[in-house]
N, C-alpha and C. Protein backbone atom coordinates (compact mmCIF):
# COMPACT_ATOMS: atom_id res chain seq x y z
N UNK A 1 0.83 -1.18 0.00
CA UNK A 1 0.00 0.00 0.00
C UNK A 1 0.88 1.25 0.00
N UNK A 2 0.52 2.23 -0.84
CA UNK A 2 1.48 3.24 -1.32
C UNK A 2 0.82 4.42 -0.17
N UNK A 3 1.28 5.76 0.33
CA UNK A 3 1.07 6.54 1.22
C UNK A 3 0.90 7.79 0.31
N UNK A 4 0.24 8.30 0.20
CA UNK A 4 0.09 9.69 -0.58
C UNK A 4 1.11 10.69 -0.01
N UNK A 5 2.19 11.08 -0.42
CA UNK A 5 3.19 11.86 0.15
C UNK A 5 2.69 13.00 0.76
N UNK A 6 1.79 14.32 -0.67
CA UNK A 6 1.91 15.11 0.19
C UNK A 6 0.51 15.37 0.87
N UNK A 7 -0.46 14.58 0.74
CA UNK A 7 -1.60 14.69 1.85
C UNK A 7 -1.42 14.21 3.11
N UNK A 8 0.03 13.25 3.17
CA UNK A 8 0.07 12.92 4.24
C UNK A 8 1.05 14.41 4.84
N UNK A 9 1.91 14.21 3.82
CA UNK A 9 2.62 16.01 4.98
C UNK A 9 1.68 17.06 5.06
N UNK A 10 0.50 17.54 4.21
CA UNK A 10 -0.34 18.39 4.62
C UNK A 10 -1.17 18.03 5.94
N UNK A 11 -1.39 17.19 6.21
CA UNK A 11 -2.41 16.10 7.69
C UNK A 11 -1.44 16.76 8.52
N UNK A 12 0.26 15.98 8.51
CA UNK A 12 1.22 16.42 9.31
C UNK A 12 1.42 18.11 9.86
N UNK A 13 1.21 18.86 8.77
CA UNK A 13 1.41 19.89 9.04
C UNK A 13 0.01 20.80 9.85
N UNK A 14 -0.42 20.53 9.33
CA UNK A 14 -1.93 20.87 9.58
C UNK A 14 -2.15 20.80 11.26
N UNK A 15 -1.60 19.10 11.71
CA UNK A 15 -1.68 18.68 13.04
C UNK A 15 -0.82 19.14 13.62
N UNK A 16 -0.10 19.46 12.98
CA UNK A 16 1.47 19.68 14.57
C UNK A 16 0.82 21.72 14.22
N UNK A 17 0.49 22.38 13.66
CA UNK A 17 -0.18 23.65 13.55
C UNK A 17 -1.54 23.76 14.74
N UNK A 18 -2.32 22.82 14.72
CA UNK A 18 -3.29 22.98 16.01
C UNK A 18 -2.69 22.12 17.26
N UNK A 19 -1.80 21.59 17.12
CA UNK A 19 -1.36 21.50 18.35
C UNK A 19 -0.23 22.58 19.09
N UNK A 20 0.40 23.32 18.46
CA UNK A 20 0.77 24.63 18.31
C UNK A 20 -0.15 25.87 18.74
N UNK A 21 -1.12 25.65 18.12
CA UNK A 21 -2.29 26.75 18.57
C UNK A 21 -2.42 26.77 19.72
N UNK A 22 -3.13 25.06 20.00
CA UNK A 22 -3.56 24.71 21.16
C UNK A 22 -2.33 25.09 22.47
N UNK A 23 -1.15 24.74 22.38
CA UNK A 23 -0.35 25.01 23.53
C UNK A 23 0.08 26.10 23.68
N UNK A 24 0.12 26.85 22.51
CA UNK A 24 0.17 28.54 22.78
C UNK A 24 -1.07 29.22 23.47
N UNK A 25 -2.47 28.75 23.49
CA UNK A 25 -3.34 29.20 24.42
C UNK A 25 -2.97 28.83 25.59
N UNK A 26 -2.41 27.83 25.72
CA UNK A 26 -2.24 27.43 27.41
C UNK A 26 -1.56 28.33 28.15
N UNK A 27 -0.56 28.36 26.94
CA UNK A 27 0.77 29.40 27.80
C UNK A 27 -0.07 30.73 28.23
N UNK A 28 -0.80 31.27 27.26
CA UNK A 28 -1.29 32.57 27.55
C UNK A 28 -1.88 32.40 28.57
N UNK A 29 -2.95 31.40 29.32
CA UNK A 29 -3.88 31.21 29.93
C UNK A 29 -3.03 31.04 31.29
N UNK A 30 -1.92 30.39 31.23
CA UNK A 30 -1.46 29.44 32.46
C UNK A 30 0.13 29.00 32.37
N UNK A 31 0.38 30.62 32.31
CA UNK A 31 2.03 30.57 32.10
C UNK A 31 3.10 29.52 32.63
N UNK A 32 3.02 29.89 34.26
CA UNK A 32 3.22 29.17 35.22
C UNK A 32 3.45 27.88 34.82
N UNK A 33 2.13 26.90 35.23
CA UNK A 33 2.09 25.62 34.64
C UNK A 33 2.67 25.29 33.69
N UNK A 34 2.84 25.79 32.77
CA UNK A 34 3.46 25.88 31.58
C UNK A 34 4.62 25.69 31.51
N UNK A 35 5.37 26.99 31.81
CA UNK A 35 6.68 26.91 32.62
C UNK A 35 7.12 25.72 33.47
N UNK A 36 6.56 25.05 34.53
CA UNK A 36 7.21 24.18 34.90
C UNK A 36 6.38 22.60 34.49
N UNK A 37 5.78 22.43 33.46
CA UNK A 37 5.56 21.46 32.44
C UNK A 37 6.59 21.18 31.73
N UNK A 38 7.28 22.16 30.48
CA UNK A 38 8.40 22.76 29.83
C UNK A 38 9.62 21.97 30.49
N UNK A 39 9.63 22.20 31.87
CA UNK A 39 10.87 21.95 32.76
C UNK A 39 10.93 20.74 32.65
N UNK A 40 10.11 20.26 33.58
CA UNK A 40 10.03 18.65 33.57
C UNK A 40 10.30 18.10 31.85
N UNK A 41 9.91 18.18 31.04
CA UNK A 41 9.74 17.27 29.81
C UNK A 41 11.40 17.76 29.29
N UNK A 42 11.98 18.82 29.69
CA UNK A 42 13.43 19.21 29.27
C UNK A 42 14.10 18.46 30.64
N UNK A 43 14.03 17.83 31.49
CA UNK A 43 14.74 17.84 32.65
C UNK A 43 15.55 19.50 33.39
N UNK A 44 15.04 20.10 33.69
CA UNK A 44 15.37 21.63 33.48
C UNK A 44 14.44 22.19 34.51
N UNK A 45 15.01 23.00 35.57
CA UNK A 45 14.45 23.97 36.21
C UNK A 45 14.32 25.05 35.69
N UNK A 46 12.88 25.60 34.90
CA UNK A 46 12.47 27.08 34.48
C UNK A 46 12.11 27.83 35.24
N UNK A 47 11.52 27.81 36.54
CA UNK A 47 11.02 28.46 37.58
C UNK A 47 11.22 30.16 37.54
N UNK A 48 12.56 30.31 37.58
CA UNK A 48 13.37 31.50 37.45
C UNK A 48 12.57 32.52 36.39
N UNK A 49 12.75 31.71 35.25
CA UNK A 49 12.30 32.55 33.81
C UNK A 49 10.81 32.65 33.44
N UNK A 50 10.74 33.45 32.58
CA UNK A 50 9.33 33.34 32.15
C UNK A 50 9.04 33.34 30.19
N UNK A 51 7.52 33.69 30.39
CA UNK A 51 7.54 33.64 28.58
C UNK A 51 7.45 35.11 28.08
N UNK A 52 7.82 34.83 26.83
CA UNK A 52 7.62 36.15 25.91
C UNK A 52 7.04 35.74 24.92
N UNK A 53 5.52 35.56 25.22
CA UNK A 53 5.13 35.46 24.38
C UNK A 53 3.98 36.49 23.17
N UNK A 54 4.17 36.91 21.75
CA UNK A 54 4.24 37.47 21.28
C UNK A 54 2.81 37.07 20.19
N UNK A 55 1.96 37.99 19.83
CA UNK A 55 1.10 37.32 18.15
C UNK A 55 2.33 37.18 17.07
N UNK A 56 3.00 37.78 16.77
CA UNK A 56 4.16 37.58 15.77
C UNK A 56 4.99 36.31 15.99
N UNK A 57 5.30 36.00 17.34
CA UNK A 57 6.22 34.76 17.25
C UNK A 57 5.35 33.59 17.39
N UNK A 58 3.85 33.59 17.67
CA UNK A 58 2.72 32.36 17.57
C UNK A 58 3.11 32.07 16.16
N UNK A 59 2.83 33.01 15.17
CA UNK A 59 2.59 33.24 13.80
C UNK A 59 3.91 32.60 13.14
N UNK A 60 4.83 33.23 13.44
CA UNK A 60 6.50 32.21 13.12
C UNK A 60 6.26 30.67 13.47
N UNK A 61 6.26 30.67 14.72
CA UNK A 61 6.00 29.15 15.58
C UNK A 61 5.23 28.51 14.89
N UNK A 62 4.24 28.96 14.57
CA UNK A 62 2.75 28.31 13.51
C UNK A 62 3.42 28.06 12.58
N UNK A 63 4.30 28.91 11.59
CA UNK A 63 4.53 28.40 10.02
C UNK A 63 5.59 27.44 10.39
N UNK A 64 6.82 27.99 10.86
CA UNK A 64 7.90 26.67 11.02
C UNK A 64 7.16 25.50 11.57
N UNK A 65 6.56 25.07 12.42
CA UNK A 65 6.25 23.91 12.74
C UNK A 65 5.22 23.17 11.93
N UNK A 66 4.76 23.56 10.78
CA UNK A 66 3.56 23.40 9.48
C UNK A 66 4.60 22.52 8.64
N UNK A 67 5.92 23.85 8.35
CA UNK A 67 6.53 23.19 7.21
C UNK A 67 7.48 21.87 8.10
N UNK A 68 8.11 22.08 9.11
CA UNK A 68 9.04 21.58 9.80
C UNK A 68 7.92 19.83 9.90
N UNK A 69 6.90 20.10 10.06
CA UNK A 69 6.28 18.53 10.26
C UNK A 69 5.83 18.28 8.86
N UNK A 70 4.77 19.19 7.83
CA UNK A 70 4.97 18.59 6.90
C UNK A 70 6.23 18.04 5.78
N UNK A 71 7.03 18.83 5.99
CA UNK A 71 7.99 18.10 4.85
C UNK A 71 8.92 16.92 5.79
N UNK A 72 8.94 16.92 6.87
CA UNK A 72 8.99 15.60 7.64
C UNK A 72 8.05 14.11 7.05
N UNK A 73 7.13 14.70 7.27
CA UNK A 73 6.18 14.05 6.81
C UNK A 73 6.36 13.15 5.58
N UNK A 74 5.98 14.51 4.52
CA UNK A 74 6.23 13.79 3.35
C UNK A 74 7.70 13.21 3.03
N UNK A 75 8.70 13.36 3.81
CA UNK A 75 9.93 12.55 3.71
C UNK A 75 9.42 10.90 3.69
N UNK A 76 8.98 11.40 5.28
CA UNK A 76 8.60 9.86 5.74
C UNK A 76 7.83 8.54 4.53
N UNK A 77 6.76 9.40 3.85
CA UNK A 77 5.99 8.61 3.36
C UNK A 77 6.84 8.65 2.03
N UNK A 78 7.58 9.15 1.51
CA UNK A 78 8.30 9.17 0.34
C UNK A 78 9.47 7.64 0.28
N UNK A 79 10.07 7.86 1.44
CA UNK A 79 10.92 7.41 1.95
C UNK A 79 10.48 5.37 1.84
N UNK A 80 9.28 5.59 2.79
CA UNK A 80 8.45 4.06 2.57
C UNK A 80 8.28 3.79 1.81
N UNK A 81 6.84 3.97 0.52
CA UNK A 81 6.89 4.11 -0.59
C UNK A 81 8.05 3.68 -1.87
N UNK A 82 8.86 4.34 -1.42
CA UNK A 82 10.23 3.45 -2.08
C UNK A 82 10.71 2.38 -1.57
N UNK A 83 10.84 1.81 -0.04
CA UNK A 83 10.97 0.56 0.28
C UNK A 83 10.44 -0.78 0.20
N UNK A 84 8.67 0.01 -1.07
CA UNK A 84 7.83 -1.27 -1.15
C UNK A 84 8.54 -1.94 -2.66
């Protein structure tokens, strides 16, 4: 079974983009938590610091992580695809 390359990196991108959304509301909502969520999953005490968070750098964050998972993506399924 062949993988449609780039509908699958558009899915990819698409998803890692609302999950992006989604954790950039959190931060706004619930910095804190956030902050020492961040920590733990880095092994890292953030406590100290905080966010800067920006509509312009959501908007960056949003596109790099679109293209950064879709063309991941479509690597991936490119990649298989040739191994059949």
């Amino acid at each position: 079974m062949n993988i449609n390359s780039t509908k699958f990196g558009i899915a990819s991108g698409l998803t890692a983009s609302i999950l992006w959304l989604i954790c950039s509301v959190i931060v706004m909502v619930a910095p804190a938590m956030m902050l020492s969520v961040t920590g733990d999953m880095m092994h890292m005490q953030f406590n100290g610091m905080g966010w800067n968070l920006t509509l312009y750098g959501v908007c960056i964050g949003l596109i790099a992580w679109f293209a950064v998972a879709g063309i991941s993506a479509w690597l991936l399924a490119t990649i298989y695809n040739k191994l059949q």
